[in-house]
N, C-alpha and C. Protein backbone atom coordinates (compact mmCIF):
# COMPACT_ATOMS: atom_id res chain seq x y z
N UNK A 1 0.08 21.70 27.17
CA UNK A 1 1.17 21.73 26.18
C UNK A 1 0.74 22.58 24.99
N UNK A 2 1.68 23.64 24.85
CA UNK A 2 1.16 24.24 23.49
C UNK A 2 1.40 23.86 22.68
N UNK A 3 0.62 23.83 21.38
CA UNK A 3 0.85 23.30 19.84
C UNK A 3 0.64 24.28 18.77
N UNK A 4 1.87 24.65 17.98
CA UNK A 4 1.10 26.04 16.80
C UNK A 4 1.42 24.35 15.82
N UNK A 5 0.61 24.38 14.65
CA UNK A 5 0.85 23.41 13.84
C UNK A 5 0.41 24.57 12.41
N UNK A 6 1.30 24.49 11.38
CA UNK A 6 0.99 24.93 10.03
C UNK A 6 0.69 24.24 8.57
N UNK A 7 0.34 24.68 8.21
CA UNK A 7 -0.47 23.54 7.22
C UNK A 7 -0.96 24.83 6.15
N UNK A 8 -0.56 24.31 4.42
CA UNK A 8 -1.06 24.78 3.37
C UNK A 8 0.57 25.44 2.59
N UNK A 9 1.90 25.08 3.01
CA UNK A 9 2.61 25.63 1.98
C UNK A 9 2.79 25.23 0.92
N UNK A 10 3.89 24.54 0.18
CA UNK A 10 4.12 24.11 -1.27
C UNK A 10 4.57 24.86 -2.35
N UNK A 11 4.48 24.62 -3.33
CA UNK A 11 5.05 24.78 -4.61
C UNK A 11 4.74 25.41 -5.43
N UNK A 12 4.54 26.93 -5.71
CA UNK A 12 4.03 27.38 -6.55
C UNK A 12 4.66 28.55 -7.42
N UNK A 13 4.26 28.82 -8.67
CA UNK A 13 4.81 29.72 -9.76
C UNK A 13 4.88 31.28 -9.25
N UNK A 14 6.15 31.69 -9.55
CA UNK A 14 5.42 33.52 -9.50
C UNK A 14 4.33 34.07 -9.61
N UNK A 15 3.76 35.04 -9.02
CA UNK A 15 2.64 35.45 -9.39
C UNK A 15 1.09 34.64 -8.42
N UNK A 16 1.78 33.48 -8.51
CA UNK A 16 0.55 32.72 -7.57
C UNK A 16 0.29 32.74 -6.44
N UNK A 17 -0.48 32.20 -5.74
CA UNK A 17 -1.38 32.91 -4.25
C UNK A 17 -1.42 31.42 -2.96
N UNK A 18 -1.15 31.18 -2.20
CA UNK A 18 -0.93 30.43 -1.03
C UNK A 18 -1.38 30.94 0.30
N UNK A 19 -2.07 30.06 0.77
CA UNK A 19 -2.83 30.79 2.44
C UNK A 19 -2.42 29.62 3.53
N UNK A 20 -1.38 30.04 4.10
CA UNK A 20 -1.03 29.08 5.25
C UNK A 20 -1.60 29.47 6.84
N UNK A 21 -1.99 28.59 7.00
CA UNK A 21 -2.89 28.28 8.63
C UNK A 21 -1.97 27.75 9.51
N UNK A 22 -2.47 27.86 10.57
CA UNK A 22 -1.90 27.85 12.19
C UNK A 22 -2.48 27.58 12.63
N UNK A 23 -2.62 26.03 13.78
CA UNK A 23 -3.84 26.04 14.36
C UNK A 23 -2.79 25.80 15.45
N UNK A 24 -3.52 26.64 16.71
CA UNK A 24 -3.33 26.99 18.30
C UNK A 24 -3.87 25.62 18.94
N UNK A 25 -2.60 25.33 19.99
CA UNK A 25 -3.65 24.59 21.16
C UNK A 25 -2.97 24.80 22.37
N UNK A 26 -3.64 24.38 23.00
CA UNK A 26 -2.73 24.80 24.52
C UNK A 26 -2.49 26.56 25.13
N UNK A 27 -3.28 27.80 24.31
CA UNK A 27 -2.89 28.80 24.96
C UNK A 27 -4.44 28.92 24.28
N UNK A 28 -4.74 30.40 25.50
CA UNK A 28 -6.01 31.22 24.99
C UNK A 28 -5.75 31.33 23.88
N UNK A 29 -6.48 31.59 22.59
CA UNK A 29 -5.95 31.67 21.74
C UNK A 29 -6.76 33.09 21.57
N UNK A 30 -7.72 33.75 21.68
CA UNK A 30 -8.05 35.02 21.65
C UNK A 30 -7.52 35.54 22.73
N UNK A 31 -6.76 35.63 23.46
CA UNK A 31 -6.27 36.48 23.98
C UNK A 31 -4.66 36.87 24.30
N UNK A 32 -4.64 36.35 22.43
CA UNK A 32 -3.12 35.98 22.25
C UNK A 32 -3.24 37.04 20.61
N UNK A 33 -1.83 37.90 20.50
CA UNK A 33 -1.38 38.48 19.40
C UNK A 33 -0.62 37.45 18.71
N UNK A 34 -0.83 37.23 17.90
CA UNK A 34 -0.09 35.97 16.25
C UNK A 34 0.01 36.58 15.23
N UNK A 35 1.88 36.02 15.03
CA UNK A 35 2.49 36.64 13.99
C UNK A 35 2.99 34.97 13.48
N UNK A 36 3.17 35.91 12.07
CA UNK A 36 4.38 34.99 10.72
C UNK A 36 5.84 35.12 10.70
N UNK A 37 6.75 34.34 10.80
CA UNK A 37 7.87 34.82 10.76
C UNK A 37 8.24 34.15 9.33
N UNK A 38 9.61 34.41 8.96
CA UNK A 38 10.31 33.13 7.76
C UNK A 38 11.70 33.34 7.50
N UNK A 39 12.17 32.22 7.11
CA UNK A 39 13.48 31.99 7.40
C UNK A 39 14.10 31.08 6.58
N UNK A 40 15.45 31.35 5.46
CA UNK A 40 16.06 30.59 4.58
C UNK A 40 16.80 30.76 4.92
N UNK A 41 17.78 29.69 3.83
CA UNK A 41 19.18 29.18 4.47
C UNK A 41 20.23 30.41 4.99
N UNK A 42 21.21 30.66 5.98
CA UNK A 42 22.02 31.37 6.79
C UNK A 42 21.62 32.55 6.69
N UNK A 43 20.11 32.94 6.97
CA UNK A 43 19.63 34.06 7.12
C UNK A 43 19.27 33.93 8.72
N UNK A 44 18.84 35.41 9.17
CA UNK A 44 18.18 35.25 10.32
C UNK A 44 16.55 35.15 10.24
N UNK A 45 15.93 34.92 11.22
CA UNK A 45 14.28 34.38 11.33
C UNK A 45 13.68 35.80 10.99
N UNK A 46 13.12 36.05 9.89
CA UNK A 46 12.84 37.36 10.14
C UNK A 46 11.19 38.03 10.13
N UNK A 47 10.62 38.67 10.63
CA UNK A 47 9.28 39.24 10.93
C UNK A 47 8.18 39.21 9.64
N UNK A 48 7.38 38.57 9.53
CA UNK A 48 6.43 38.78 8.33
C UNK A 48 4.91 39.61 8.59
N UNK A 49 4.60 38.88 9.39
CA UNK A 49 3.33 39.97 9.83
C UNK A 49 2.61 39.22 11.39
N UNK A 50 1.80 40.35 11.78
CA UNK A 50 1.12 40.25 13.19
C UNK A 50 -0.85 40.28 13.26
N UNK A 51 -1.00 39.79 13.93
CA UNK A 51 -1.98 40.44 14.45
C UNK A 51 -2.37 40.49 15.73
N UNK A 52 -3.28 41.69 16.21
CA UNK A 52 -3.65 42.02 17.19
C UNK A 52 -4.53 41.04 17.94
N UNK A 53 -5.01 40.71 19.23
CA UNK A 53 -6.28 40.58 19.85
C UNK A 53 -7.14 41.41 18.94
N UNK A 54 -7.03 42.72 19.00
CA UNK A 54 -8.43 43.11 18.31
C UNK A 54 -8.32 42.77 17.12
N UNK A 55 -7.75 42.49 16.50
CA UNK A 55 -7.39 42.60 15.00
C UNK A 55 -6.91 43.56 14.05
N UNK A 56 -6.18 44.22 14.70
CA UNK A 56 -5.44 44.79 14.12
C UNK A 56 -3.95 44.37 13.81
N UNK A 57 -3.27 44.82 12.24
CA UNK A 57 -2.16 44.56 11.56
C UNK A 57 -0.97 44.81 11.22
N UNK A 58 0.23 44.01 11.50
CA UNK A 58 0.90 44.73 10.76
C UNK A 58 1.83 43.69 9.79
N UNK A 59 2.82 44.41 9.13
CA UNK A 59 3.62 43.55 7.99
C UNK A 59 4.74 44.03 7.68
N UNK A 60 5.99 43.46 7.44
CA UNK A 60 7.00 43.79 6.90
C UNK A 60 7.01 44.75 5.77
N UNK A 61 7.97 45.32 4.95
CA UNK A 61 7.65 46.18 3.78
C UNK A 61 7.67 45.55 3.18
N UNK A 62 8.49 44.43 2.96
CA UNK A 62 8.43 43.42 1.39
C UNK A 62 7.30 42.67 1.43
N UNK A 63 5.99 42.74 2.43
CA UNK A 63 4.89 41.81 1.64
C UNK A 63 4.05 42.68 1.86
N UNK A 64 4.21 43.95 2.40
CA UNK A 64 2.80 45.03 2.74
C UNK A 64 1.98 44.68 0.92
N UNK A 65 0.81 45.11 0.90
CA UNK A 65 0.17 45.04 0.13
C UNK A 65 -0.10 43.68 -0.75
N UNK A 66 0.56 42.66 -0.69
CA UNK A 66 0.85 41.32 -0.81
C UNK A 66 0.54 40.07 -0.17
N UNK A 67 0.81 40.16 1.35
CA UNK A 67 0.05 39.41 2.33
C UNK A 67 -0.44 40.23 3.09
N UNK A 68 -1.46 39.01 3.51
CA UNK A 68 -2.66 39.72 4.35
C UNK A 68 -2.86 38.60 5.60
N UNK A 69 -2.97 39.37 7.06
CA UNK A 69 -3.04 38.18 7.95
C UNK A 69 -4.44 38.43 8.87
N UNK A 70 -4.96 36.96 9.03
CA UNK A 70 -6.04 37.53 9.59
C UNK A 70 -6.52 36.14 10.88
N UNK A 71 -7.85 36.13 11.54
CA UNK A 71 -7.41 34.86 12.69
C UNK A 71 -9.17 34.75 12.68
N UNK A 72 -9.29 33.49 13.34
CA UNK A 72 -10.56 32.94 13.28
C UNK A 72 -10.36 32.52 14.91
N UNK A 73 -10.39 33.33 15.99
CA UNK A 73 -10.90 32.92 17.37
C UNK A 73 -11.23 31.47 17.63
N UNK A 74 -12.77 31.65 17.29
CA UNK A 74 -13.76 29.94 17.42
C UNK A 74 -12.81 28.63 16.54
N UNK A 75 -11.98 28.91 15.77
CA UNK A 75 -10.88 27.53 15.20
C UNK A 75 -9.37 27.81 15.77
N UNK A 76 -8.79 28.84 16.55
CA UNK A 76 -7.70 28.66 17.12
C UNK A 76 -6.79 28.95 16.10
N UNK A 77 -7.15 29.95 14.95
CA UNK A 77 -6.22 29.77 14.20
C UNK A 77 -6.05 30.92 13.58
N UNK A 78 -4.81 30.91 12.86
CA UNK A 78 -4.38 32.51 12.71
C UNK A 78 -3.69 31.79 10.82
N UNK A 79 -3.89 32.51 9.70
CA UNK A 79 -4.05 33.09 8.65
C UNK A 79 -2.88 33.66 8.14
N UNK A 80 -2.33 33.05 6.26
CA UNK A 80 -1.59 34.25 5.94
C UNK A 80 -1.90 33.92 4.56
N UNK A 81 -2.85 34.76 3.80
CA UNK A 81 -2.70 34.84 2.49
C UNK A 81 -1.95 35.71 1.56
N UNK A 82 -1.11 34.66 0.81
CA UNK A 82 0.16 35.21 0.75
C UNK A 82 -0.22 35.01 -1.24
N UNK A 83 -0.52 36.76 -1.63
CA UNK A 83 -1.08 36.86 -3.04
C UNK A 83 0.52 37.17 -3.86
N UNK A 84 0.27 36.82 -5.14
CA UNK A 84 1.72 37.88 -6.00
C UNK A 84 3.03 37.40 -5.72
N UNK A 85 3.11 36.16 -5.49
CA UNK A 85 4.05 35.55 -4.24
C UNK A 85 5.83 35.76 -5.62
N UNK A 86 6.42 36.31 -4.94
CA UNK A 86 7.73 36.46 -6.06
C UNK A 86 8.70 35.39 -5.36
N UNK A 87 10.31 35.05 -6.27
CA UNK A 87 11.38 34.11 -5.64
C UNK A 87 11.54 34.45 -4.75
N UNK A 88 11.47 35.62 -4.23
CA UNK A 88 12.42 36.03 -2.82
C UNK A 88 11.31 35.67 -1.79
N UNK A 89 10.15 35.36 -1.53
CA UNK A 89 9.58 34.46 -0.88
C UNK A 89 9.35 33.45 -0.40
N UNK A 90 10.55 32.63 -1.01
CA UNK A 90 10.58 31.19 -0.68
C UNK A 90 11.45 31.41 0.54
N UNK A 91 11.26 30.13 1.34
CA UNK A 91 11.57 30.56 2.88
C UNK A 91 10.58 29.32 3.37
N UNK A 92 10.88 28.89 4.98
CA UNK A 92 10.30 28.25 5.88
C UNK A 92 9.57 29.46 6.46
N UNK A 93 8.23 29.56 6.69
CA UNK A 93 7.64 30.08 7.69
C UNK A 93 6.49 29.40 9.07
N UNK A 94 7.28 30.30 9.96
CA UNK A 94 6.74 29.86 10.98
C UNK A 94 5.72 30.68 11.83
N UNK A 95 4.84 29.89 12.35
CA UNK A 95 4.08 30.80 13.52
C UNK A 95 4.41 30.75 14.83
N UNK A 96 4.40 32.21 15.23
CA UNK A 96 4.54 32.70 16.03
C UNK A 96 3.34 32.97 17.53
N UNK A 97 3.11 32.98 18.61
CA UNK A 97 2.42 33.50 19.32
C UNK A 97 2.68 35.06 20.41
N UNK A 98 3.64 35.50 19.49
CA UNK A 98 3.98 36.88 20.12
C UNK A 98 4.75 36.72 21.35
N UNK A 99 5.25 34.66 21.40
CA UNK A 99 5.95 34.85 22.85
C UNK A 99 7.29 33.88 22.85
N UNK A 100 6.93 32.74 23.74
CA UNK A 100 7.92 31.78 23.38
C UNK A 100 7.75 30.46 22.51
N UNK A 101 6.78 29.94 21.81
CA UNK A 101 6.07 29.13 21.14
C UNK A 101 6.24 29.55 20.11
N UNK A 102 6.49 28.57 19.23
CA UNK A 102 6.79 28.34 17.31
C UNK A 102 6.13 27.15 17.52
N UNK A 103 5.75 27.27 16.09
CA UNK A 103 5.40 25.90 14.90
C UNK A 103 6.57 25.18 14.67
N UNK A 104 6.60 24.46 13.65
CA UNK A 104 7.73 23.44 13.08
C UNK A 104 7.75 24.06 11.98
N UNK A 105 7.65 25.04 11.49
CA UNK A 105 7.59 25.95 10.27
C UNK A 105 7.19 24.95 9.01
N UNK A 106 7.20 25.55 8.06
CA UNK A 106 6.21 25.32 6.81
C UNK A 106 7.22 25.52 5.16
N UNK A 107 7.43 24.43 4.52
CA UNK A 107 7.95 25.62 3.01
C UNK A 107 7.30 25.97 2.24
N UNK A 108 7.86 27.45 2.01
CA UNK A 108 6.89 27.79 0.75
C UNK A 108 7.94 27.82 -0.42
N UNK A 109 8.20 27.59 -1.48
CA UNK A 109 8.77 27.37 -2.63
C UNK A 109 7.89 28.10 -3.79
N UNK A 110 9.02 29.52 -4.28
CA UNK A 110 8.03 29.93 -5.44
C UNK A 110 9.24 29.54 -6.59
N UNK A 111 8.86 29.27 -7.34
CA UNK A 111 10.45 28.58 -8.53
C UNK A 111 9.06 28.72 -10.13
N UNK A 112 10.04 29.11 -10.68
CA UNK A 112 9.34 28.97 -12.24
C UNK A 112 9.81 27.36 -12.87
């Protein structure tokens, strides 16, 4: 049975910094590409960032230089430090395994 589980969103001011985790179970997990998605109210689910097996990246334009995603193999888990965080970031995000598997997504809330 696969499990993405996320853990680390919450509540924080403009400007401030949040790193939400993913922990994998049930699939190789290195030999799996993991992405971020996120999603607010009557929007569609939309793409935040990827990474490779090898580790290589990519990211939407609205968080290029902003978030950064990265994965730890030996813990099953895949990474999004999310720096500079502005309102239009608030959103449920979810992880992805590049296939048919999601998380239960996560909120992040940036509010002054």
């Amino acid at each position: 049975q696969v499990q993405l589980v996320e853990s680390g969103g919450g509540l924080v001011q403009p400007g401030e910094s949040l790193r939400l985790s993913c922990a994998a179970s049930g699939i190789i997990f290195s030999a799996r590409a993991m992405a971020w998605y996120r999603q607010t109210p009557g929007k569609e689910r939309e793409f935040v960032a990827l990474i490779s097996v090898g580790g290589s990246t990519a990211y939407a334009d609205s968080v290029k230089g902003r978030f950064s995603i990265s994965r730890d193999n030996a813990q099953k888990t895949v990474y999004l430090q999310m720096n500079s965080l502005k309102f239009e970031d608030t959103a449920v995000y979810y992880c992805n395994d590049v296939g048919a598997n999601w998380g239960q997504g996560i909120q992040v809330t940036v509010s002054s």
